[in-house]
C-alpha atoms as a PDB file:
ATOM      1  CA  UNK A   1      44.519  35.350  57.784  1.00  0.00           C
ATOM      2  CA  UNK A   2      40.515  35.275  56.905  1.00  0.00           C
ATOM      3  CA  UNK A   3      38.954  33.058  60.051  1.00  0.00           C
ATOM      4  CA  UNK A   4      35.266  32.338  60.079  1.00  0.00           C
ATOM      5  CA  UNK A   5      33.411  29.508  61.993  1.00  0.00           C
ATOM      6  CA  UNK A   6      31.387  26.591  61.187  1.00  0.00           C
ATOM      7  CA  UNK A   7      29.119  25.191  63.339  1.00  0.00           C
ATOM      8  CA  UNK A   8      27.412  22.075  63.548  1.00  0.00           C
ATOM      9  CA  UNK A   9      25.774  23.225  67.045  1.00  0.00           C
ATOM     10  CA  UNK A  10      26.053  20.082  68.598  1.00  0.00           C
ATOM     11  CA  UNK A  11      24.421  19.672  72.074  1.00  0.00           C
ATOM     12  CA  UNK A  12      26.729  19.238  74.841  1.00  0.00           C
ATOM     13  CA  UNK A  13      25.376  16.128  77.049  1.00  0.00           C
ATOM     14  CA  UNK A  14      23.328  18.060  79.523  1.00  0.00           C
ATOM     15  CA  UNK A  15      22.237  20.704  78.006  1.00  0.00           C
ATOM     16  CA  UNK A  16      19.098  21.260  75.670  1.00  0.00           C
ATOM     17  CA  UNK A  17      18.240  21.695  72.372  1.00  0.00           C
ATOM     18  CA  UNK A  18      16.717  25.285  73.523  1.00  0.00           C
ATOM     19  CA  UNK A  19      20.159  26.320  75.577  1.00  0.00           C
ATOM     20  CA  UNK A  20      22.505  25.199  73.121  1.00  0.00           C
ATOM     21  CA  UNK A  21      21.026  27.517  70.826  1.00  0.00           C
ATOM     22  CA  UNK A  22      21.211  30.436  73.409  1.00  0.00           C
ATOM     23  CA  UNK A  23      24.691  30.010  73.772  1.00  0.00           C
ATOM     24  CA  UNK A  24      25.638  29.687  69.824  1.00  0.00           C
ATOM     25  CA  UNK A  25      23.523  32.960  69.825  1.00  0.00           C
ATOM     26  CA  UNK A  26      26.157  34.269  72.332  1.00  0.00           C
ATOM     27  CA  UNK A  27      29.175  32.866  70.762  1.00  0.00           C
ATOM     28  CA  UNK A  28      27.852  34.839  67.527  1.00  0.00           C
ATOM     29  CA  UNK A  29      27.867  38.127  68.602  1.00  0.00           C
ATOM     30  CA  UNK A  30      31.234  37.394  70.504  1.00  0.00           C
ATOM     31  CA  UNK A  31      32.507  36.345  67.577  1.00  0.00           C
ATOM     32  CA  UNK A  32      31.713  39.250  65.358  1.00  0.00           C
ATOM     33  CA  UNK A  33      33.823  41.571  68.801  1.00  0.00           C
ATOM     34  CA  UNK A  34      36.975  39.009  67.969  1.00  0.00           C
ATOM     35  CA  UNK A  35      37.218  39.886  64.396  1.00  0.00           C
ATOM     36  CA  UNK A  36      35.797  36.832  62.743  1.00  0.00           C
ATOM     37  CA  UNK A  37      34.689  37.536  59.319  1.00  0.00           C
ATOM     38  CA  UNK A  38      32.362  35.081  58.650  1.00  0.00           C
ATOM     39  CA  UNK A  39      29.806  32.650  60.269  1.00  0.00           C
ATOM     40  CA  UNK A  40      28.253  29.727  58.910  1.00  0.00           C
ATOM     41  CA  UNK A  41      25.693  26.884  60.083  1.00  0.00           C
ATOM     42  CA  UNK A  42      25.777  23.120  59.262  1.00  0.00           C
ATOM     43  CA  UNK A  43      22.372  20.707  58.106  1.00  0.00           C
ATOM     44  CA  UNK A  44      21.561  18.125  60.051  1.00  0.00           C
ATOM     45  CA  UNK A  45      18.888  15.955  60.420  1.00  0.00           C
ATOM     46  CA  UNK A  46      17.397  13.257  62.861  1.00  0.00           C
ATOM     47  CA  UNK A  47      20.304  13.230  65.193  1.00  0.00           C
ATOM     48  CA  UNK A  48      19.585  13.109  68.488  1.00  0.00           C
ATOM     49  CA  UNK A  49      22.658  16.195  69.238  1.00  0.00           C
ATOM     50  CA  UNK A  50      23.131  18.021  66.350  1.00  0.00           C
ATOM     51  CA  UNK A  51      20.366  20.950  66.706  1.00  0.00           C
ATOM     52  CA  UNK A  52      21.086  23.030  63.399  1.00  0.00           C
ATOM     53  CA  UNK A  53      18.748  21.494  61.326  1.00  0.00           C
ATOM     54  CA  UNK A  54      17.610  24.786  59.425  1.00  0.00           C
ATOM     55  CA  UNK A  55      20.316  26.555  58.774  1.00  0.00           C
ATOM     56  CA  UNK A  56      18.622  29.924  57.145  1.00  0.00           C
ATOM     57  CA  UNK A  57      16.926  30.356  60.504  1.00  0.00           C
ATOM     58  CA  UNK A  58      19.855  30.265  62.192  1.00  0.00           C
ATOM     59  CA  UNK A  59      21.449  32.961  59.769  1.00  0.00           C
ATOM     60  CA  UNK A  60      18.525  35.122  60.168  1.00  0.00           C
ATOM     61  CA  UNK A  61      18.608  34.948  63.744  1.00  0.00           C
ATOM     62  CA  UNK A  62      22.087  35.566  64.074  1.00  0.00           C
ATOM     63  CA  UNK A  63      22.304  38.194  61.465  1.00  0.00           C
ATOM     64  CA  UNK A  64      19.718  40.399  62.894  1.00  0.00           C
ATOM     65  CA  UNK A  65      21.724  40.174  66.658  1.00  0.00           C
ATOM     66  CA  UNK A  66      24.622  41.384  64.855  1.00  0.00           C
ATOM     67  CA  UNK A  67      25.847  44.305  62.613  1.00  0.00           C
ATOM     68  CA  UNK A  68      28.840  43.304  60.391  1.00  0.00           C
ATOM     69  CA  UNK A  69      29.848  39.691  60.725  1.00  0.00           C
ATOM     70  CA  UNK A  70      28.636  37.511  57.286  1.00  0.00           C
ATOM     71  CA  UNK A  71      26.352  34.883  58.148  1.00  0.00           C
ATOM     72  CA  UNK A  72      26.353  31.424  56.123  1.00  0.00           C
ATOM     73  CA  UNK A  73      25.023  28.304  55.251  1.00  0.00           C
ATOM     74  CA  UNK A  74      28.211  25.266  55.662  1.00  0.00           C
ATOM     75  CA  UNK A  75      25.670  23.861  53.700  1.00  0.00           C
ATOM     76  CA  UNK A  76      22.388  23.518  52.391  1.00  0.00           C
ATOM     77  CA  UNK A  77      21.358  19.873  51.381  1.00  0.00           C
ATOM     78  CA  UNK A  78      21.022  20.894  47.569  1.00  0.00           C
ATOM     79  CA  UNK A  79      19.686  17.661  45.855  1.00  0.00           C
ATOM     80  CA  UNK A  80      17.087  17.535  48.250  1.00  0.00           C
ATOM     81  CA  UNK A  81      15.253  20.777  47.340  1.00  0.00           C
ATOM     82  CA  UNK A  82      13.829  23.582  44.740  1.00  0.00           C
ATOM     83  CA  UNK A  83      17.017  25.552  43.736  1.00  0.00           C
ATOM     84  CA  UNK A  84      14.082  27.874  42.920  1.00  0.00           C
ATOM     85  CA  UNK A  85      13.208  27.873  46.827  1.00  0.00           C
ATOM     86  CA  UNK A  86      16.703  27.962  48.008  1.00  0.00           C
ATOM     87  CA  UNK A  87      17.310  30.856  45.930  1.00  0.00           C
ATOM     88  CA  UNK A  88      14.364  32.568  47.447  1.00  0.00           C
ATOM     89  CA  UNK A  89      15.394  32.205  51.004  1.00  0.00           C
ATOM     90  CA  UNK A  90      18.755  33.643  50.223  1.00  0.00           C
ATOM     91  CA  UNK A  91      17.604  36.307  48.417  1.00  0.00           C
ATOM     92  CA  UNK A  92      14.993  36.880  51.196  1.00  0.00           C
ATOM     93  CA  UNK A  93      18.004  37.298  53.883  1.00  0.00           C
ATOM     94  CA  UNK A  94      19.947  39.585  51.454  1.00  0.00           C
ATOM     95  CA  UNK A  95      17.625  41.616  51.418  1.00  0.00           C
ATOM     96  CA  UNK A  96      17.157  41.891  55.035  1.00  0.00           C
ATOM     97  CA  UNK A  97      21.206  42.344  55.720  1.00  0.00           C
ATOM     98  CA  UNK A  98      22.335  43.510  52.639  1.00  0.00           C
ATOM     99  CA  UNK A  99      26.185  42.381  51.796  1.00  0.00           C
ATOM    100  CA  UNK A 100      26.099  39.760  54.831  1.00  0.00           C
ATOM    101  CA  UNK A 101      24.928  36.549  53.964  1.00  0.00           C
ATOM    102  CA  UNK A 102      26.868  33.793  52.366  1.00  0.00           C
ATOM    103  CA  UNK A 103      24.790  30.589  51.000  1.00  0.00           C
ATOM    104  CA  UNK A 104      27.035  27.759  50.824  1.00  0.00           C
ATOM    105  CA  UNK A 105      25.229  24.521  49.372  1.00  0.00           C
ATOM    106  CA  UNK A 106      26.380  21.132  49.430  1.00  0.00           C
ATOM    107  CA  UNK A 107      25.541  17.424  47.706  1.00  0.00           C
ATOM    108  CA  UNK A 108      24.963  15.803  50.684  1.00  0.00           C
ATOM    109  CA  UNK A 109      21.419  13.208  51.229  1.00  0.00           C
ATOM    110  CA  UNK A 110      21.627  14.296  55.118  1.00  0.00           C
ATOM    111  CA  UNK A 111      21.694  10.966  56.558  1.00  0.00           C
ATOM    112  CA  UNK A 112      20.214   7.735  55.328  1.00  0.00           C
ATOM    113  CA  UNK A 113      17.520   7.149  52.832  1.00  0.00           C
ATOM    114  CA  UNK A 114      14.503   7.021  54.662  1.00  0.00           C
ATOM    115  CA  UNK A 115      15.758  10.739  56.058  1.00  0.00           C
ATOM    116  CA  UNK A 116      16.495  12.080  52.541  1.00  0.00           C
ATOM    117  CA  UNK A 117      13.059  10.740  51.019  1.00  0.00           C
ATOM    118  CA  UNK A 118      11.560  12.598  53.908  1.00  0.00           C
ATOM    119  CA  UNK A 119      13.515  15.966  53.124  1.00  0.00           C
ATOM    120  CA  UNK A 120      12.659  15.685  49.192  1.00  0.00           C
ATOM    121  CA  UNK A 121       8.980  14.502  49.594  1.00  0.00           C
ATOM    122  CA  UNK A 122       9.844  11.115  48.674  1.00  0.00           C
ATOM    123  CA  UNK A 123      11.115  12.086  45.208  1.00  0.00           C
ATOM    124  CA  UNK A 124      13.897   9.785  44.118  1.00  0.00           C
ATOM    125  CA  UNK A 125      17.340  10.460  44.436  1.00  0.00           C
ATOM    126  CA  UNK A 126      18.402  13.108  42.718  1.00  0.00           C
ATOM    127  CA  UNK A 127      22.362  13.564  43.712  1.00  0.00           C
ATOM    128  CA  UNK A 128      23.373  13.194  40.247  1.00  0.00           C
ATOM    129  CA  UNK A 129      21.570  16.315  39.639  1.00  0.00           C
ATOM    130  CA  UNK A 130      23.412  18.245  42.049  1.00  0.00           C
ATOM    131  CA  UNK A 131      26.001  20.418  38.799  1.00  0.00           C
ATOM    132  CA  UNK A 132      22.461  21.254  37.364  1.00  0.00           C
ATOM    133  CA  UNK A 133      20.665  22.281  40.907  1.00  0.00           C
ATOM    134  CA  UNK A 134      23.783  24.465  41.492  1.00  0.00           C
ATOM    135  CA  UNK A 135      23.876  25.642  38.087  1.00  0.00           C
ATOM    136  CA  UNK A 136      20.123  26.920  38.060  1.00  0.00           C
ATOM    137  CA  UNK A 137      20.853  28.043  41.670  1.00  0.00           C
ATOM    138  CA  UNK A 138      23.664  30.443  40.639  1.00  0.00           C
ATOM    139  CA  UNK A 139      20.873  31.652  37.644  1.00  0.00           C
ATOM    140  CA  UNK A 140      18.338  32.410  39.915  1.00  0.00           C
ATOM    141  CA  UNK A 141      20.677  34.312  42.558  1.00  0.00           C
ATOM    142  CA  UNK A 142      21.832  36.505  39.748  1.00  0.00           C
ATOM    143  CA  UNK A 143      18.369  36.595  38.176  1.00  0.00           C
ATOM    144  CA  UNK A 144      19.416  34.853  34.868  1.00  0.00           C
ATOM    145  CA  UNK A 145      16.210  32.843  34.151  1.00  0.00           C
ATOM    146  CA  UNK A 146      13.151  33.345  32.656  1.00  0.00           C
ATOM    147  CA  UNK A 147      11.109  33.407  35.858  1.00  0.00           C
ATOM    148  CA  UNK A 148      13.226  35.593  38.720  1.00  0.00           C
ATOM    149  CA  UNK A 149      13.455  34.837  41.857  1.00  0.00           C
ATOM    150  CA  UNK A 150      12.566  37.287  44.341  1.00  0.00           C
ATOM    151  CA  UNK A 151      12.830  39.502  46.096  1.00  0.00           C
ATOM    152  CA  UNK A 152      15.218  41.027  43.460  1.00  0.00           C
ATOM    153  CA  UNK A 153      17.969  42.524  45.340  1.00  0.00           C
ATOM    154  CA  UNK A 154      20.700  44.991  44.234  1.00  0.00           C
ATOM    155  CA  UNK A 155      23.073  42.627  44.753  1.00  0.00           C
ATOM    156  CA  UNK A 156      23.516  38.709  44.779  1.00  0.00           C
ATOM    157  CA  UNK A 157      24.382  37.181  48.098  1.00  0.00           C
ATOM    158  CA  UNK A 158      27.451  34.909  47.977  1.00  0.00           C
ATOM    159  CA  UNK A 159      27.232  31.437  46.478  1.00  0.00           C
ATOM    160  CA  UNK A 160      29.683  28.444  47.600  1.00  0.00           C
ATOM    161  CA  UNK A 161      29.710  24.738  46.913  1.00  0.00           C
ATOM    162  CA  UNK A 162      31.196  22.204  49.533  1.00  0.00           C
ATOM    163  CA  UNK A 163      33.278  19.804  48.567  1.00  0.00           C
ATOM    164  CA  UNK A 164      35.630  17.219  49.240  1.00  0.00           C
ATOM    165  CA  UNK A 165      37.505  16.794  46.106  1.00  0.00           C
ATOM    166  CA  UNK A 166      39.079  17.442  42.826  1.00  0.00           C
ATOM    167  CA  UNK A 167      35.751  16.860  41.078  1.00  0.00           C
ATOM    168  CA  UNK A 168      33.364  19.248  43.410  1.00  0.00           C
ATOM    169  CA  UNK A 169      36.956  22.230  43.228  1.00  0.00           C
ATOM    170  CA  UNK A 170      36.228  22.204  39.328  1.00  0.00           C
ATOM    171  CA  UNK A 171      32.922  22.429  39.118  1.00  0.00           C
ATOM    172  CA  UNK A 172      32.807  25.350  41.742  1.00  0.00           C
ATOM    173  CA  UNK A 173      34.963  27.138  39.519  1.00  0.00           C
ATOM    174  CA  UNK A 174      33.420  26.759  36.304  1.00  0.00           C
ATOM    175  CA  UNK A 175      30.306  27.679  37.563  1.00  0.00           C
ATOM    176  CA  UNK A 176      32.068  30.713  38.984  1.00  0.00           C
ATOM    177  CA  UNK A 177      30.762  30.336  42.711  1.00  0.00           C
ATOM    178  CA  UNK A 178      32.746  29.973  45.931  1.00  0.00           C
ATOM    179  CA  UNK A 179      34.099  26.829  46.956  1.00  0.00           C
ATOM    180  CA  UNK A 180      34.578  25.175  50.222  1.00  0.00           C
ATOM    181  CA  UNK A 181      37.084  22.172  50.820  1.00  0.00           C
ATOM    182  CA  UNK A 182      35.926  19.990  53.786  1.00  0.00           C
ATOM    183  CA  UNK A 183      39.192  19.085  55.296  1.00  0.00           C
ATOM    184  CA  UNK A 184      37.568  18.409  58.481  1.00  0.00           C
ATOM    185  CA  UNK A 185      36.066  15.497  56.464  1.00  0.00           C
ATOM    186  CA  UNK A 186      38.544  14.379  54.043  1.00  0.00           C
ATOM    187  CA  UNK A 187      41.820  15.808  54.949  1.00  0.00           C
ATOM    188  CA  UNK A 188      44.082  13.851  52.434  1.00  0.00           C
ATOM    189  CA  UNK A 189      42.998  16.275  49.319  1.00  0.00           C
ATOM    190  CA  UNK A 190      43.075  19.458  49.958  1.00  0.00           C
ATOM    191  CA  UNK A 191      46.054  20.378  47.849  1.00  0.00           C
ATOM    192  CA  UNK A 192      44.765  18.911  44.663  1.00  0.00           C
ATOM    193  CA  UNK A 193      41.351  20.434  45.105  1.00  0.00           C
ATOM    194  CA  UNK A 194      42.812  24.135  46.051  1.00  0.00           C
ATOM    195  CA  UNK A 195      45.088  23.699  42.887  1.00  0.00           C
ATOM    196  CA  UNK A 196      42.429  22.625  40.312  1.00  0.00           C
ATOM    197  CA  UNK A 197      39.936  25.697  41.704  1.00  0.00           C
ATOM    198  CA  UNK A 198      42.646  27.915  41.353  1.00  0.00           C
ATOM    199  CA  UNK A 199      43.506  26.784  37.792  1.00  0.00           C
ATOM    200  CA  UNK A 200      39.655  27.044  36.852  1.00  0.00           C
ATOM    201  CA  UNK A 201      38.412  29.905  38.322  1.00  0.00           C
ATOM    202  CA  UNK A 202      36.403  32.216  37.148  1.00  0.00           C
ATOM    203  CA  UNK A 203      35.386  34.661  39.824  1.00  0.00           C
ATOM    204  CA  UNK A 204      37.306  36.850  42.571  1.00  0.00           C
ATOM    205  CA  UNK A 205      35.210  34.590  44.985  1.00  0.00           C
ATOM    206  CA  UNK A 206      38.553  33.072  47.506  1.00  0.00           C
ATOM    207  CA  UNK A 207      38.129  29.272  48.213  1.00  0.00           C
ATOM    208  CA  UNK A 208      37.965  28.103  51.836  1.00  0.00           C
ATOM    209  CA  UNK A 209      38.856  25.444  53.752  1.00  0.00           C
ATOM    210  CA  UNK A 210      36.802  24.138  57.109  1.00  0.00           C
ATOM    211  CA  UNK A 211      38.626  22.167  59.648  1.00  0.00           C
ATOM    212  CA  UNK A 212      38.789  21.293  63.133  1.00  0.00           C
ATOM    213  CA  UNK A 213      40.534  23.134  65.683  1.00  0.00           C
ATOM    214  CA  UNK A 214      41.257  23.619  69.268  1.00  0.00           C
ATOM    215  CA  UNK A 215      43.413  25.725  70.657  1.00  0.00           C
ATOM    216  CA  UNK A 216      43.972  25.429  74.422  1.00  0.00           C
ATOM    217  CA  UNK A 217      46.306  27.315  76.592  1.00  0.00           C
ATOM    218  CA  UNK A 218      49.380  24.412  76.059  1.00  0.00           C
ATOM    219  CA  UNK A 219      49.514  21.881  74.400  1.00  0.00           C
ATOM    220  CA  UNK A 220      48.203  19.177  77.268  1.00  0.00           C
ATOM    221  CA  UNK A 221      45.263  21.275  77.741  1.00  0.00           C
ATOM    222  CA  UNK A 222      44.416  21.434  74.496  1.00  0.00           C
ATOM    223  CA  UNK A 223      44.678  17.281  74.569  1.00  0.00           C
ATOM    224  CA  UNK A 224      42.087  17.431  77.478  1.00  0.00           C
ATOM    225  CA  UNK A 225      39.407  19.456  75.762  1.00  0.00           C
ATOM    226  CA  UNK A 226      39.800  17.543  72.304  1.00  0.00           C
ATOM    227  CA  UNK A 227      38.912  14.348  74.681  1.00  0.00           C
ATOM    228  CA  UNK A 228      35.553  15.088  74.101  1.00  0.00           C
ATOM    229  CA  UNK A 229      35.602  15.868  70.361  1.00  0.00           C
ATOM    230  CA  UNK A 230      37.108  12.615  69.745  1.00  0.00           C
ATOM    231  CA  UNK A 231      34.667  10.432  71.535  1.00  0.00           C
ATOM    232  CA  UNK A 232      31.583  12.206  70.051  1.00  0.00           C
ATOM    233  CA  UNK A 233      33.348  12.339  66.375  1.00  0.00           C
ATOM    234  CA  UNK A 234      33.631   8.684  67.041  1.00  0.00           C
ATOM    235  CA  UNK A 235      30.016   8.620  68.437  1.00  0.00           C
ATOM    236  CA  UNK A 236      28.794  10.014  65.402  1.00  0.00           C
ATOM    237  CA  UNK A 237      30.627   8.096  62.814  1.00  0.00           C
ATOM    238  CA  UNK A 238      29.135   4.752  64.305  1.00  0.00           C
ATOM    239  CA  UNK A 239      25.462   6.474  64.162  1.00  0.00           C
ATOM    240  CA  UNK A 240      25.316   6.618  68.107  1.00  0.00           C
ATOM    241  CA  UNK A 241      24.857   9.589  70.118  1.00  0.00           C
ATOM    242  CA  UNK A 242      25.756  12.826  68.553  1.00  0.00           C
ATOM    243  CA  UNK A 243      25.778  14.579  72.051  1.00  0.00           C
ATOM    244  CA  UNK A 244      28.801  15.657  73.415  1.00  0.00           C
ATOM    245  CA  UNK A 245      30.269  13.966  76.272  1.00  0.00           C
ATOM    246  CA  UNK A 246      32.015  15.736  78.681  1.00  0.00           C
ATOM    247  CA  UNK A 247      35.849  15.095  79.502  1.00  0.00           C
ATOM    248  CA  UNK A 248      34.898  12.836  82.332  1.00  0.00           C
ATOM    249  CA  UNK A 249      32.729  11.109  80.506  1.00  0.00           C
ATOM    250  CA  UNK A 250      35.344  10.438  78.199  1.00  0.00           C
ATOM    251  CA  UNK A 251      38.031   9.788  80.502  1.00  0.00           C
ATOM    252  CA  UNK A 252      35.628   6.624  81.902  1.00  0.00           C
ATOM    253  CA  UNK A 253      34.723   5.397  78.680  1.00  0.00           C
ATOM    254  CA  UNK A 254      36.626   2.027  77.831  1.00  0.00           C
ATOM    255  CA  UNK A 255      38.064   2.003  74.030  1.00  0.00           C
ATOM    256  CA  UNK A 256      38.715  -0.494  72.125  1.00  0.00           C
ATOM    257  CA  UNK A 257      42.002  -0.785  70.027  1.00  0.00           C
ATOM    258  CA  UNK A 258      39.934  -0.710  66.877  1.00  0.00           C
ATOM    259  CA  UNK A 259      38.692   2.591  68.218  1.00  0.00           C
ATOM    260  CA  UNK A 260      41.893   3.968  69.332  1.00  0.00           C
ATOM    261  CA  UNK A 261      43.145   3.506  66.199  1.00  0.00           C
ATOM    262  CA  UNK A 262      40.217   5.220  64.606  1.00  0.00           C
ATOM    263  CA  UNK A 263      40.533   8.434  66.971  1.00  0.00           C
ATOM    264  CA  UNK A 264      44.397   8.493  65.754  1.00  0.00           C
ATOM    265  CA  UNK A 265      43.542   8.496  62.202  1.00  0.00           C
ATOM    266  CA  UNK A 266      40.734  11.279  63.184  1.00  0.00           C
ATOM    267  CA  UNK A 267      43.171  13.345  63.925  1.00  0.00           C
ATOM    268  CA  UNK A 268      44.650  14.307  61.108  1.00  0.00           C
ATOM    269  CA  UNK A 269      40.878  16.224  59.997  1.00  0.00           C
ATOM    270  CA  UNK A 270      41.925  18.351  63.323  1.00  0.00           C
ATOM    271  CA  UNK A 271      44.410  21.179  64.441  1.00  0.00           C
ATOM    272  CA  UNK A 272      45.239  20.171  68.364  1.00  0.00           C
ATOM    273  CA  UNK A 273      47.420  22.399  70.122  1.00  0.00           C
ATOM    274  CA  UNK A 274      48.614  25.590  72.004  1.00  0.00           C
ATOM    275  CA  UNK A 275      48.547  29.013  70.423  1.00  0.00           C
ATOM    276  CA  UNK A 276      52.192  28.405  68.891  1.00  0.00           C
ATOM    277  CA  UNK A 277      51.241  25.053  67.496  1.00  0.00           C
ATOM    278  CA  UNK A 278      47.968  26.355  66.701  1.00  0.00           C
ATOM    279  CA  UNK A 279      49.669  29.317  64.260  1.00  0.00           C
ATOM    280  CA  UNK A 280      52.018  27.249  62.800  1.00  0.00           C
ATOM    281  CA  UNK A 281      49.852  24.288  61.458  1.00  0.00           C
ATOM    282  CA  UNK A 282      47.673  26.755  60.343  1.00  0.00           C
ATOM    283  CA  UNK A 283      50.238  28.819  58.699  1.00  0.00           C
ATOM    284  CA  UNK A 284      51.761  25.680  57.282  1.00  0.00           C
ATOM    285  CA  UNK A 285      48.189  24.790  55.716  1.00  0.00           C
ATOM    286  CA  UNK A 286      47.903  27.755  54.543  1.00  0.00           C
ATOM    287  CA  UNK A 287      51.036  27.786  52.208  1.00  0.00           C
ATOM    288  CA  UNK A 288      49.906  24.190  51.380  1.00  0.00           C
ATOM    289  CA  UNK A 289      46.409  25.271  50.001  1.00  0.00           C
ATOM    290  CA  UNK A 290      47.335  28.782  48.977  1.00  0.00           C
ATOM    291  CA  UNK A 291      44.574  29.739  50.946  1.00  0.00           C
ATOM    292  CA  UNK A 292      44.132  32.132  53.907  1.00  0.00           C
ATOM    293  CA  UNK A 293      40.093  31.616  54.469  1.00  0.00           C
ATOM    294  CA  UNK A 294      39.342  29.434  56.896  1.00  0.00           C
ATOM    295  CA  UNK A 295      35.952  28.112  58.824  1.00  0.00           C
ATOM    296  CA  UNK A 296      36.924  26.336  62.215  1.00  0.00           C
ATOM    297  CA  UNK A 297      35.259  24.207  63.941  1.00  0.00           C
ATOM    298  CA  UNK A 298      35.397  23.240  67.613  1.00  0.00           C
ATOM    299  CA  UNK A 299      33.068  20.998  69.177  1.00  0.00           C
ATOM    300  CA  UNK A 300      33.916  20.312  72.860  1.00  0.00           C
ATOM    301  CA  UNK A 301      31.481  20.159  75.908  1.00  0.00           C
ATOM    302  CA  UNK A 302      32.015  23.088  77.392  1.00  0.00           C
ATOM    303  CA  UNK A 303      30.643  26.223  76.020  1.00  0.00           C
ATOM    304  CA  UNK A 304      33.357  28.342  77.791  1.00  0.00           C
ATOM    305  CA  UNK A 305      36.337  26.581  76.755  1.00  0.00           C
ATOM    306  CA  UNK A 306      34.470  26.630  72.731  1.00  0.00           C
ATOM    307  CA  UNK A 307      34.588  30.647  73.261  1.00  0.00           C
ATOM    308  CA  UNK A 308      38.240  30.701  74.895  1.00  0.00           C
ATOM    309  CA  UNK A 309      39.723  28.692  71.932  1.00  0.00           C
ATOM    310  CA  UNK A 310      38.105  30.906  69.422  1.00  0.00           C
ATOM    311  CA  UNK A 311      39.284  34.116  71.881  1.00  0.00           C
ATOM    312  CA  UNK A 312      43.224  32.238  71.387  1.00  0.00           C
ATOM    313  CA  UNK A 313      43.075  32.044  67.744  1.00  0.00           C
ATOM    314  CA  UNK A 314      41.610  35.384  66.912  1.00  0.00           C
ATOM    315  CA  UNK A 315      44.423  36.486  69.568  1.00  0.00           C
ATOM    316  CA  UNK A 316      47.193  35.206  66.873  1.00  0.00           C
ATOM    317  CA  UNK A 317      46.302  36.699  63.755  1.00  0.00           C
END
């Protein structure tokens, strides 16, 4: 089993933009002691919690606190910028950690419309464009166009899309990049989309799958911690606070039916569960998808309990 982590770095309620940071710098390095292979940073914008909003900073940061553990982008909002500059930035890190950094790109606007016109200079939308952007992205990593992009290192860094579907699986594969299936997002397709970028596929790159997990030490406290996770995934759905409240927070907050109901369905983008239940859904998804490379991500309020889940699951494979 291949585990990595994703990370949104959202703020716990409490704590600041400034310490939150600290502490995913912490969580890096222990991660890279566990075994984890990989380590990847979300895009976010405007939200009053989420506090990776650049994440090639974040890789460089982490990379140069650490000495083997890849370092990744879970991903970089594409449509919105100069495959020419992205390509740039990626090369620039390769060349500083050589063999460690993983660019993952994705098609998303990174929130609403006024917040993408403010991210591509107020260009129009250019989504559509995203199988071209990645196309003249992969060029420029492998120094295929006219005009190279530099610095012009020995090797390429890694390239993935994100995706959520059949569509985004096929076109990472005939491009011959990486591709990443979001089932933390959209959990009903990941067979489909692991079949057709296996059936396509034109490099040795693996796919991966990113999902949400928590692993607690049974089963009922793993229920507590994911408290929180459901009330801010809620939170953020609805646009509201993308903080994380704290189990007692949680526990005190009245929900609706319509909202219960929403949390249930939630959870089926999440692994919940003690170290056996843990292994086994993850085993079982991996037989499902074909696919042994994960990214996991686990967003409750307390910093501690984030590292001792990740501790549990490293513990089992």
């Amino acid at each position: 089993m291949h585990l990595g982590i994703l990370d949104q770095i959202p703020a716990p309620k409490g704590m600041s933009a400034e310490e939150t940071v600290a502490k995913t710098l912490e969580l890096v390095a222990h991660a890279e002691q566990l075994g984890y292979e990989r380590y990847w940073f979300a895009e976010h914008h405007a939200t009053r919690g989420m506090t990776s909003s650049s994440p090639e900073i974040m890789m460089s940061a982490t990379a140069a606190r650490t000495e083997r553990i890849h370092v990744g982008s879970g991903g970089i909002l594409l449509p919105q910028y100069s495959p020419y500059k992205v390509a740039a930035q990626l090369l620039q890190l390769e060349a500083l950690f050589p063999g460690r950094v993983e660019g993952g790109v994705g098609r998303s606007p990174g929130g609403g419309e006024s917040i993408r016109q403010l991210l591509a200079d107020g260009k129009d939308n250019q989504l559509d464009e995203y199988p071209d952007k990645l196309r003249l992205l992969r060029n420029f990593l492998r120094g295929e166009e006219r005009i190279r992009a530099t610095p012009r290192t020995r090797e390429a860094p890694a390239l993935y899309s994100l995706g959520l579907g059949e569509n985004s699986a096929k076109l990472a594969a005939e491009l011959g990049v990486g591709y990443v299936y979001g089932h933390f997002i959209q959990p009903g397709r990941g067979r489909a989309s692991h079949s057709i970028y296996r059936a396509n596929n034109s490099s040795n790159t693996p796919a991966l799958t990113a999902i949400f997990v928590i692993c607690g030490k049974d089963r009922d406290h793993a229920e507590e911690l994911a408290l929180s996770q459901d009330l801010w995934l809620l939170n953020v759905e609805r646009g509201l606070d993308s903080r994380i409240p704290s189990v007692e927070e949680t526990k005190n907050t009245p929900l609706s039916s319509k909202s219960k109901q929403r949390i249930a369905e939630n959870r089926h983008r999440m692994i919940i569960g003690g170290p056996k239940e843990v292994k086994e859904q993850l085993e079982r998804l991996t037989e499902e998808y074909e696919s042994d490379h994960w990214l996991l991500l686990t967003n409750v309020h307390s910093f501690k309990e984030k590292t001792r889940s990740f501790e549990r699951i490293s513990a089992l494979f």
